[in-house]
PDB file of N, CA and C in Angstrom:
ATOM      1  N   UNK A   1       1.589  13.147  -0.219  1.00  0.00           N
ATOM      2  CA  UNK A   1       0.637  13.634   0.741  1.00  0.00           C
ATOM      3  C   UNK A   1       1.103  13.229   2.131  1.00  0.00           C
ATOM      4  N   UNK A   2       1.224  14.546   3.133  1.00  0.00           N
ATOM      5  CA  UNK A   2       1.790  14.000   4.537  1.00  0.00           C
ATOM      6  C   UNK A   2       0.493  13.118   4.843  1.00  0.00           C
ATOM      7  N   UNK A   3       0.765  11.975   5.692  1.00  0.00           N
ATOM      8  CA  UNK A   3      -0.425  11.325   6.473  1.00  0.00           C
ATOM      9  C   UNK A   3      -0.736  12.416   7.751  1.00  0.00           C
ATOM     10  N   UNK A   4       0.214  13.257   8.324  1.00  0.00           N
ATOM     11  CA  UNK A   4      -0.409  14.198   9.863  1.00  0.00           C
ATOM     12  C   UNK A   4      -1.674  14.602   9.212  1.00  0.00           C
ATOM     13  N   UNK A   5      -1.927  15.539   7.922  1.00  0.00           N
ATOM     14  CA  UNK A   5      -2.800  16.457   7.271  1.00  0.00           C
ATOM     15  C   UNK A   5      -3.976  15.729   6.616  1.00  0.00           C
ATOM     16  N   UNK A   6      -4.152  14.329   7.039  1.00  0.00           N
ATOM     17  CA  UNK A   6      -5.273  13.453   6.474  1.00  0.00           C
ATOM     18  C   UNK A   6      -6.324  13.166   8.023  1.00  0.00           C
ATOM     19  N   UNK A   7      -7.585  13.226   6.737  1.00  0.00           N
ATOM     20  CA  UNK A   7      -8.813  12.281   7.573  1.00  0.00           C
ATOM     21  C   UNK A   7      -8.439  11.202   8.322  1.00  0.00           C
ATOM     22  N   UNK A   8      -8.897  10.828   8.768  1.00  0.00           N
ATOM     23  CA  UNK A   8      -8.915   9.580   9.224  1.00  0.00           C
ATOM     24  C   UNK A   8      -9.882   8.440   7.916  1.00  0.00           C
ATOM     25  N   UNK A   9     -10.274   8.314   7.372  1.00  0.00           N
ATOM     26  CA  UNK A   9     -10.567   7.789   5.786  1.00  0.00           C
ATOM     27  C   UNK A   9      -9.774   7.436   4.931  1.00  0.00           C
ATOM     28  N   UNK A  10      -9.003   8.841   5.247  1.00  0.00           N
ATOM     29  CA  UNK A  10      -7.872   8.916   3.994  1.00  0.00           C
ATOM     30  C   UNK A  10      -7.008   8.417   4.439  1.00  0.00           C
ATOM     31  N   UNK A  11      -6.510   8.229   5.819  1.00  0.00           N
ATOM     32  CA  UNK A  11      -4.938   7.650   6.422  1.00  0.00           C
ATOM     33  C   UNK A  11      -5.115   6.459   6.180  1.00  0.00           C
ATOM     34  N   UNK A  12      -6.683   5.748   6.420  1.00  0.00           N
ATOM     35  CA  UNK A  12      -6.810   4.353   6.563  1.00  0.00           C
ATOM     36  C   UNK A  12      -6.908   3.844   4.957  1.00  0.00           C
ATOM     37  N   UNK A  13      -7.092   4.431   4.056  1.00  0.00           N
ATOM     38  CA  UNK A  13      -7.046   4.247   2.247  1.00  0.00           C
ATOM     39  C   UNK A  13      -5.778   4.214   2.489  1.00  0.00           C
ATOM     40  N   UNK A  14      -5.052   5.138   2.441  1.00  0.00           N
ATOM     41  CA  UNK A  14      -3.643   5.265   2.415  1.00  0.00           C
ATOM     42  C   UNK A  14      -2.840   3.987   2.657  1.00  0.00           C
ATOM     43  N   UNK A  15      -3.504   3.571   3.745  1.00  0.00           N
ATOM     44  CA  UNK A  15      -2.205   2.263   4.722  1.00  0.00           C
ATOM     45  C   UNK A  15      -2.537   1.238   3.655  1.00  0.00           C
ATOM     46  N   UNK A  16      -4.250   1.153   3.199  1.00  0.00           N
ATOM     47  CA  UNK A  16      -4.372  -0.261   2.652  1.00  0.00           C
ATOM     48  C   UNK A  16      -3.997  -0.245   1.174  1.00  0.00           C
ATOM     49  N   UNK A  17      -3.826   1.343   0.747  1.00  0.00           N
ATOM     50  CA  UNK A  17      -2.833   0.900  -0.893  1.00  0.00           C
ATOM     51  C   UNK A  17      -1.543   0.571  -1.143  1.00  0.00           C
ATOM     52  N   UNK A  18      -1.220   0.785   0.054  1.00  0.00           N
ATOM     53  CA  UNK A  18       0.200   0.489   0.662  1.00  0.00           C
ATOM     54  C   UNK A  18       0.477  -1.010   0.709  1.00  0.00           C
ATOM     55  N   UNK A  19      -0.646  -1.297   1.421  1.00  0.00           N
ATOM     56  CA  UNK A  19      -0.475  -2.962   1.986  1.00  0.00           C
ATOM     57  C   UNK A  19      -0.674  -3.784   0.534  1.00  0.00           C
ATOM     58  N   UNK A  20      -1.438  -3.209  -0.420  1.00  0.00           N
ATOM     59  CA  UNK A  20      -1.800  -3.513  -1.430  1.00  0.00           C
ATOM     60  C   UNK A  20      -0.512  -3.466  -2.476  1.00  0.00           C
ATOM     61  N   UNK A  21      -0.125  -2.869  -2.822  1.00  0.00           N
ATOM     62  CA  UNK A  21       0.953  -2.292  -3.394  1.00  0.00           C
ATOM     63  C   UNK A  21       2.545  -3.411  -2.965  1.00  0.00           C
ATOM     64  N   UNK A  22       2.516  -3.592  -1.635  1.00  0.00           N
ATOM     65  CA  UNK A  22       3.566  -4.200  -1.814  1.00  0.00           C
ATOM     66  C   UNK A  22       3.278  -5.528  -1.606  1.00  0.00           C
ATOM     67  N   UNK A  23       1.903  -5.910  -1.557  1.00  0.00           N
ATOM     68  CA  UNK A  23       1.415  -7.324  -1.705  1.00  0.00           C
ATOM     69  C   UNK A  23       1.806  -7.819  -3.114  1.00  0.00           C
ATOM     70  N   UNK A  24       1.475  -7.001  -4.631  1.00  0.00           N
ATOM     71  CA  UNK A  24       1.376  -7.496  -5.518  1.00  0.00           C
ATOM     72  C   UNK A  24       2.804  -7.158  -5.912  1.00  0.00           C
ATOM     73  N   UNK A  25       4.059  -6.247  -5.234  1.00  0.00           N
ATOM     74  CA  UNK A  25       4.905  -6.669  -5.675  1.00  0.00           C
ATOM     75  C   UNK A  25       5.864  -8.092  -5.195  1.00  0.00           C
ATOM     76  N   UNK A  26       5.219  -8.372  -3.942  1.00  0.00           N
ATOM     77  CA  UNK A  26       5.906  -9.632  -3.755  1.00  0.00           C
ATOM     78  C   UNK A  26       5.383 -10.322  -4.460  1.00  0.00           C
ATOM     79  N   UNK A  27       4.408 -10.458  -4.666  1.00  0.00           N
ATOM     80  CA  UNK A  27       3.309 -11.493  -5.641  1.00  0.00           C
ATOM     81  C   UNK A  27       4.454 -11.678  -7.305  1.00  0.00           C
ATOM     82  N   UNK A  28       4.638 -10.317  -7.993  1.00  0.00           N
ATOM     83  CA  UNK A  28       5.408 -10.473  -8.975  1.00  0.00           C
ATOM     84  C   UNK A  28       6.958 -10.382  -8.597  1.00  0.00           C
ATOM     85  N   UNK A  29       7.357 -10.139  -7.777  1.00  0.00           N
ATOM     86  CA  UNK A  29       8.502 -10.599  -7.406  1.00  0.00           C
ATOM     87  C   UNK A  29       9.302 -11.510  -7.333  1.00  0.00           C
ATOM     88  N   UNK A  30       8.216 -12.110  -6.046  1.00  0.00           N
ATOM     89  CA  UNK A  30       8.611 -13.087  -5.296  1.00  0.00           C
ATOM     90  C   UNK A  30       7.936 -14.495  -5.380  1.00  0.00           C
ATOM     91  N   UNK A  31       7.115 -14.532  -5.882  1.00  0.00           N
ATOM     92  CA  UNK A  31       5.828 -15.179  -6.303  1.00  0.00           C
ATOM     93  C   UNK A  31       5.118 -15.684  -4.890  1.00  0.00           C
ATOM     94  N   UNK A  32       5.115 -14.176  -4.094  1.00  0.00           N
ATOM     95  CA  UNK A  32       4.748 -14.623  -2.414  1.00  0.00           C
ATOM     96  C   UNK A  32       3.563 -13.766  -1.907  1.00  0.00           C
ATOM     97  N   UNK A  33       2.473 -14.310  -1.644  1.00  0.00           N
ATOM     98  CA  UNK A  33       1.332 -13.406  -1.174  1.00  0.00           C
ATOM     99  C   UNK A  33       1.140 -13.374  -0.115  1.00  0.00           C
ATOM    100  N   UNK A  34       1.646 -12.257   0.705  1.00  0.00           N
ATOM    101  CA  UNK A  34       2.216 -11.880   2.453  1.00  0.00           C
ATOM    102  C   UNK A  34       0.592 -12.177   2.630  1.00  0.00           C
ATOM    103  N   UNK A  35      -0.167 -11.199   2.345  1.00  0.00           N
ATOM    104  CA  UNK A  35      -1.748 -11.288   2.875  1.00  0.00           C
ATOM    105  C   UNK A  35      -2.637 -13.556   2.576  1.00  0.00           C
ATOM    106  N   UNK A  36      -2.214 -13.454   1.711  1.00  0.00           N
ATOM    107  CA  UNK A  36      -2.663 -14.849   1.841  1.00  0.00           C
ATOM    108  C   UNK A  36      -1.726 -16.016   2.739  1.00  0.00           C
ATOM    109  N   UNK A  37      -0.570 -15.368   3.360  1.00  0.00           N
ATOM    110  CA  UNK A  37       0.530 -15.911   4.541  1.00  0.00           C
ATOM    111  C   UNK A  37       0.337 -15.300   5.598  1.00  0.00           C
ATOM    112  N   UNK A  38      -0.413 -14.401   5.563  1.00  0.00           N
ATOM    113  CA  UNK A  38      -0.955 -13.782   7.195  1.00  0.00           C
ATOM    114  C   UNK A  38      -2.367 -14.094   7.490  1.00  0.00           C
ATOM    115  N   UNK A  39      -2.989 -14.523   6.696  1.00  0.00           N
ATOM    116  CA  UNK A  39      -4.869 -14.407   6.411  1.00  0.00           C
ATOM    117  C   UNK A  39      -5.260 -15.406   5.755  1.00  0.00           C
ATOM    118  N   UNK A  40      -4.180 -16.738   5.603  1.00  0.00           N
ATOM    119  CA  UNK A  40      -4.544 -17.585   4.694  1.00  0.00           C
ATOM    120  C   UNK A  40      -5.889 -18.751   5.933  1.00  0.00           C
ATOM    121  N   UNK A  41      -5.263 -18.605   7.124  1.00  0.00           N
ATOM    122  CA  UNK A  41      -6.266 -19.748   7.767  1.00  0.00           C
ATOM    123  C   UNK A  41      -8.212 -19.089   7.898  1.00  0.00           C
ATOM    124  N   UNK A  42      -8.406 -17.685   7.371  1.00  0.00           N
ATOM    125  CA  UNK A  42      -9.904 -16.986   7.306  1.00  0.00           C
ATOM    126  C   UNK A  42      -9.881 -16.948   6.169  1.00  0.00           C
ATOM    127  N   UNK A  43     -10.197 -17.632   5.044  1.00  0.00           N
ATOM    128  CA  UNK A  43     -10.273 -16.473   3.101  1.00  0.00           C
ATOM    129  C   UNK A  43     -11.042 -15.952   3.446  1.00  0.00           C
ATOM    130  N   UNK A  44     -12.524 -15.941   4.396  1.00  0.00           N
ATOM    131  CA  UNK A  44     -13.429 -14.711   4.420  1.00  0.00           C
ATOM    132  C   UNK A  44     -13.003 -13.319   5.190  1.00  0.00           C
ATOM    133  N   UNK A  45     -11.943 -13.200   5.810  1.00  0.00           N
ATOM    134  CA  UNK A  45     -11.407 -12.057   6.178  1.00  0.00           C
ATOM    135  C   UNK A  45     -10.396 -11.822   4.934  1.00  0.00           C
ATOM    136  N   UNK A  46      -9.024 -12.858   4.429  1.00  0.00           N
ATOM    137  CA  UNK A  46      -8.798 -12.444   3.528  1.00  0.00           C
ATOM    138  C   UNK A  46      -9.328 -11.667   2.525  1.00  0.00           C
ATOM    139  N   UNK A  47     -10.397 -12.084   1.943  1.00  0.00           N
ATOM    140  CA  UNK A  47     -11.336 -11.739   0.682  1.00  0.00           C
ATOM    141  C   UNK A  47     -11.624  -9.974   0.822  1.00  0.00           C
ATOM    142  N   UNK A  48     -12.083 -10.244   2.422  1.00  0.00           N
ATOM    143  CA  UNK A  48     -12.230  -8.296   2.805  1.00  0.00           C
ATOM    144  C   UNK A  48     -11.450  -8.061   2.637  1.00  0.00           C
ATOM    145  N   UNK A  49      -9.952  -8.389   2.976  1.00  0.00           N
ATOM    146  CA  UNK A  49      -9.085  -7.109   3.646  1.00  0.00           C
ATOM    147  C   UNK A  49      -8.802  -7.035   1.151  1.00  0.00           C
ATOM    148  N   UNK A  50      -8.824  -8.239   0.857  1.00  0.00           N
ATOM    149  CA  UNK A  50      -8.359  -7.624  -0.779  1.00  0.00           C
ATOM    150  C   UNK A  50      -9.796  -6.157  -1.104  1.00  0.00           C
ATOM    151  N   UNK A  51     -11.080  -6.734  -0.969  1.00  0.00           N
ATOM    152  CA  UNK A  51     -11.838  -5.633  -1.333  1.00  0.00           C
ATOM    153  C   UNK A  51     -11.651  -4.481  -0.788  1.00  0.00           C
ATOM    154  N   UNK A  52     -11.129  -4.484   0.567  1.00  0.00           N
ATOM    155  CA  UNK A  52     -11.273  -3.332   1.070  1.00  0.00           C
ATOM    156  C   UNK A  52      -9.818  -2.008   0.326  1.00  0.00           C
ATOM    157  N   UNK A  53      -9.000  -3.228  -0.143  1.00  0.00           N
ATOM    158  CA  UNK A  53      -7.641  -2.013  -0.831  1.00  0.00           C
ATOM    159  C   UNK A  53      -7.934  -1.616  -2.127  1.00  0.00           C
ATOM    160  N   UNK A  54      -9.539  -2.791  -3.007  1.00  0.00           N
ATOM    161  CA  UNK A  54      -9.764  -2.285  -4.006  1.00  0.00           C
ATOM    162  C   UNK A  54     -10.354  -0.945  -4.075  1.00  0.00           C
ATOM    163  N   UNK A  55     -11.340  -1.038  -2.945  1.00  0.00           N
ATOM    164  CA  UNK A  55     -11.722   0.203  -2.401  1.00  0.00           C
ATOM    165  C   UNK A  55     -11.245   1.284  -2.129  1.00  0.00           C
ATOM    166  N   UNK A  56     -10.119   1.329  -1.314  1.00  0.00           N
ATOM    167  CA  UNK A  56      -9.213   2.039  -0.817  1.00  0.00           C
ATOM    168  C   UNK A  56      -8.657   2.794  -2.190  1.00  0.00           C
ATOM    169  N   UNK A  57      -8.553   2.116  -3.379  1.00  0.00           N
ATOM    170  CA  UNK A  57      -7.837   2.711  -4.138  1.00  0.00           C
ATOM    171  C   UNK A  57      -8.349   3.772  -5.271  1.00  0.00           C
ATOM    172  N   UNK A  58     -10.194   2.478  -5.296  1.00  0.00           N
ATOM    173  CA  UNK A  58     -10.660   4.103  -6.299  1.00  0.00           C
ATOM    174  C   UNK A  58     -10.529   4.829  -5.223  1.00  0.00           C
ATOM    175  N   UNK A  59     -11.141   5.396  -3.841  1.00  0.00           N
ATOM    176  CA  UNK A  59     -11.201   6.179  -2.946  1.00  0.00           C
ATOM    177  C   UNK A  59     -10.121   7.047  -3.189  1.00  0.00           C
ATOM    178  N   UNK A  60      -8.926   6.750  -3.400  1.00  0.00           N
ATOM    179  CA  UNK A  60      -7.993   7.414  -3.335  1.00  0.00           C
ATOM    180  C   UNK A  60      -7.635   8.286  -5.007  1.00  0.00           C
ATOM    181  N   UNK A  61      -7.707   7.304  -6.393  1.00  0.00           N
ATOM    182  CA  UNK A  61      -8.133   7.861  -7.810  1.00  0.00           C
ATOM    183  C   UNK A  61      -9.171   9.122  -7.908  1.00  0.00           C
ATOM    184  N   UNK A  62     -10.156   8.768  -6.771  1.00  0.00           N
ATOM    185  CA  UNK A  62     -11.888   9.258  -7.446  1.00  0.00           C
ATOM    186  C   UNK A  62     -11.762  10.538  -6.637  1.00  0.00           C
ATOM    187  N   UNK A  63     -11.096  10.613  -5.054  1.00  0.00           N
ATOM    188  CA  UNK A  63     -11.268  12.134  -4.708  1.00  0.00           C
ATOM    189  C   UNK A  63     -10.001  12.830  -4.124  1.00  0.00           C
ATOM    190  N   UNK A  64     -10.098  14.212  -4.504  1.00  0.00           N
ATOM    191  CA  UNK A  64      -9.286  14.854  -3.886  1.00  0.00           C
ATOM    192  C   UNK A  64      -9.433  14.951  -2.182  1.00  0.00           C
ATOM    193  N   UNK A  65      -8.932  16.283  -1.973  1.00  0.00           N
ATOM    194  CA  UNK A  65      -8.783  16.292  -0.432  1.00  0.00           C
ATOM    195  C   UNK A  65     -10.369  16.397  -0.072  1.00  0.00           C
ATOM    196  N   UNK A  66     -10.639  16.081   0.769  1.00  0.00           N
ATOM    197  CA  UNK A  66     -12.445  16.186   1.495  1.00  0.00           C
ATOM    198  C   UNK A  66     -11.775  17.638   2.522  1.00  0.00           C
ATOM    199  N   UNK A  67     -12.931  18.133   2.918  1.00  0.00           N
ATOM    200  CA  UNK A  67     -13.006  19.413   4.308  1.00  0.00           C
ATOM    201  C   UNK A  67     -12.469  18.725   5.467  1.00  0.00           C
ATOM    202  N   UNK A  68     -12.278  17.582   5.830  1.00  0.00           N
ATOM    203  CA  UNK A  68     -11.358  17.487   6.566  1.00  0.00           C
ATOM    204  C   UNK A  68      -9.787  17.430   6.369  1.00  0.00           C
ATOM    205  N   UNK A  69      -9.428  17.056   5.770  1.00  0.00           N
ATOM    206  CA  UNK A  69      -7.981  16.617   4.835  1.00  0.00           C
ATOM    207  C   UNK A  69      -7.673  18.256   5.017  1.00  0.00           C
ATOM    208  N   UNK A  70      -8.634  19.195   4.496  1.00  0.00           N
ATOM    209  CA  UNK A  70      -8.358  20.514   4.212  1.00  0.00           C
ATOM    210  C   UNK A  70      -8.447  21.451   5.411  1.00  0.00           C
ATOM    211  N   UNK A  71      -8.531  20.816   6.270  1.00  0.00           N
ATOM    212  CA  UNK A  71      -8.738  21.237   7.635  1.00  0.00           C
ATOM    213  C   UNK A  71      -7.702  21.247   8.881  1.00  0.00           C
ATOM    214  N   UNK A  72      -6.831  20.127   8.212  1.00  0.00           N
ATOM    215  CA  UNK A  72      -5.944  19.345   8.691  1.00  0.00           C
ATOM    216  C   UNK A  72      -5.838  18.508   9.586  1.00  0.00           C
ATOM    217  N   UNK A  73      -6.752  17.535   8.985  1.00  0.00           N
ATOM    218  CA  UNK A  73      -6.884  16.094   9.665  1.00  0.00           C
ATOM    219  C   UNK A  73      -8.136  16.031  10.646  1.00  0.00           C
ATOM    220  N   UNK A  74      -8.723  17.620  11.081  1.00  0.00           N
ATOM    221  CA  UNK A  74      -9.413  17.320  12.227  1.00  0.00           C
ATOM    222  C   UNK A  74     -10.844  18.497  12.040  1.00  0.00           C
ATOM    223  N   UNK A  75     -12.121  17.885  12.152  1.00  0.00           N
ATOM    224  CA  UNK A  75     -13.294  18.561  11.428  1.00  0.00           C
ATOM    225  C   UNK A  75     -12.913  20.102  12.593  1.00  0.00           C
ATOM    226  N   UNK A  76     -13.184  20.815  11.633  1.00  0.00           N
ATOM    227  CA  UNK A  76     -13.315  22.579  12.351  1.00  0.00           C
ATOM    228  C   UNK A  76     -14.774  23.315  12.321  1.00  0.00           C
ATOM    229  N   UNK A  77     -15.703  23.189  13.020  1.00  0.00           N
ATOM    230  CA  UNK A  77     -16.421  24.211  12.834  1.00  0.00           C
ATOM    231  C   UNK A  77     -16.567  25.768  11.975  1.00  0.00           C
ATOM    232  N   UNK A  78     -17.846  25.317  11.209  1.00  0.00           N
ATOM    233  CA  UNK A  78     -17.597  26.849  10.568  1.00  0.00           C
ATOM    234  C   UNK A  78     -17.590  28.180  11.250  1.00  0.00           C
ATOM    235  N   UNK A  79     -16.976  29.210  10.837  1.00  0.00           N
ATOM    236  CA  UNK A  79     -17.041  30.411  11.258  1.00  0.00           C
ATOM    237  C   UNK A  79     -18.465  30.899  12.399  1.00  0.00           C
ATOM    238  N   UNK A  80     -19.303  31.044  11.161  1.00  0.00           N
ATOM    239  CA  UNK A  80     -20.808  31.483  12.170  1.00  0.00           C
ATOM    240  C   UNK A  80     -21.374  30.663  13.098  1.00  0.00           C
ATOM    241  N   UNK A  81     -20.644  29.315  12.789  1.00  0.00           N
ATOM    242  CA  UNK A  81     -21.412  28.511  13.995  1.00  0.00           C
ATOM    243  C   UNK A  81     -20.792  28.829  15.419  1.00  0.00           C
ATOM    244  N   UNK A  82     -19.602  29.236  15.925  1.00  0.00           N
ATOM    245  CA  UNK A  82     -18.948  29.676  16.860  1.00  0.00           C
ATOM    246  C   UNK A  82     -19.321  30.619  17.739  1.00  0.00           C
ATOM    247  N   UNK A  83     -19.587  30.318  18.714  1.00  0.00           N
ATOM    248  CA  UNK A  83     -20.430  31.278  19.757  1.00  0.00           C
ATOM    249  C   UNK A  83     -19.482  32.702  19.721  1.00  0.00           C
ATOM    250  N   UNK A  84     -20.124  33.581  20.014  1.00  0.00           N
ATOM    251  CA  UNK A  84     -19.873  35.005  19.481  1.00  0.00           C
ATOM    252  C   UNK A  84     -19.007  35.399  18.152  1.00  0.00           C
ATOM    253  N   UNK A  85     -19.075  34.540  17.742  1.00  0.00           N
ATOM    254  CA  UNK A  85     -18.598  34.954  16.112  1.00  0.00           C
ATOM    255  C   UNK A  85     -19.283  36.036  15.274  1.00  0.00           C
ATOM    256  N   UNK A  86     -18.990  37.260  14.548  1.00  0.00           N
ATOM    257  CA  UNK A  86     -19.913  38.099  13.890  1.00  0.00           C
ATOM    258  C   UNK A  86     -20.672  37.203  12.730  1.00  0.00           C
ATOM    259  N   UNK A  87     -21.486  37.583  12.616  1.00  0.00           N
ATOM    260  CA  UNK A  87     -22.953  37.090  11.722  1.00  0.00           C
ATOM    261  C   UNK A  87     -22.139  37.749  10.257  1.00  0.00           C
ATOM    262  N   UNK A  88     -22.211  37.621   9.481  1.00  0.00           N
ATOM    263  CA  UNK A  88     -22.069  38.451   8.032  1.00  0.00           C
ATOM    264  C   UNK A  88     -23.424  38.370   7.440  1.00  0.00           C
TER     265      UNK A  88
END
């Protein structure tokens, strides 16, 4: 999925399955947790930023593209709402 053609929802899911993703491969890698080495002196911001990629990720499992995504990235007014647009 290009990121240009995303919500703004979806870009920001996007970054944090990302951040997520290569957290737990350093984790099994490396046995190194970048987010608990960048975020280790708050665990209560830590703790978010982990919920927020758990989040991020059903978000990303549970839906396809939304009307914006399908819009391309940026909400469009419908047809009839457009000043002099024909009525159907």
């Amino acid at each position: 999925m290009m990121m240009k053609h995303m919500c703004p929802v979806h870009k920001t899911a996007w970054i944090l399955v990302w951040v997520g993703a290569l957290n737990w491969g350093l984790v099994g890698l490396l046995d190194f947790n970048l987010v608990n080495t960048l975020l280790g002196a708050w665990p209560a911001v830590e703790k978010i930023v982990y919920v927020l990629v758990g989040l991020s990720a059903l978000l990303m499992l549970s839906m396809g593209k939304c009307k914006m995504c399908m819009a391309g990235g940026e909400m469009k007014p419908p047809m009839g709402a457009m000043p002099g647009a024909p009525k159907m």
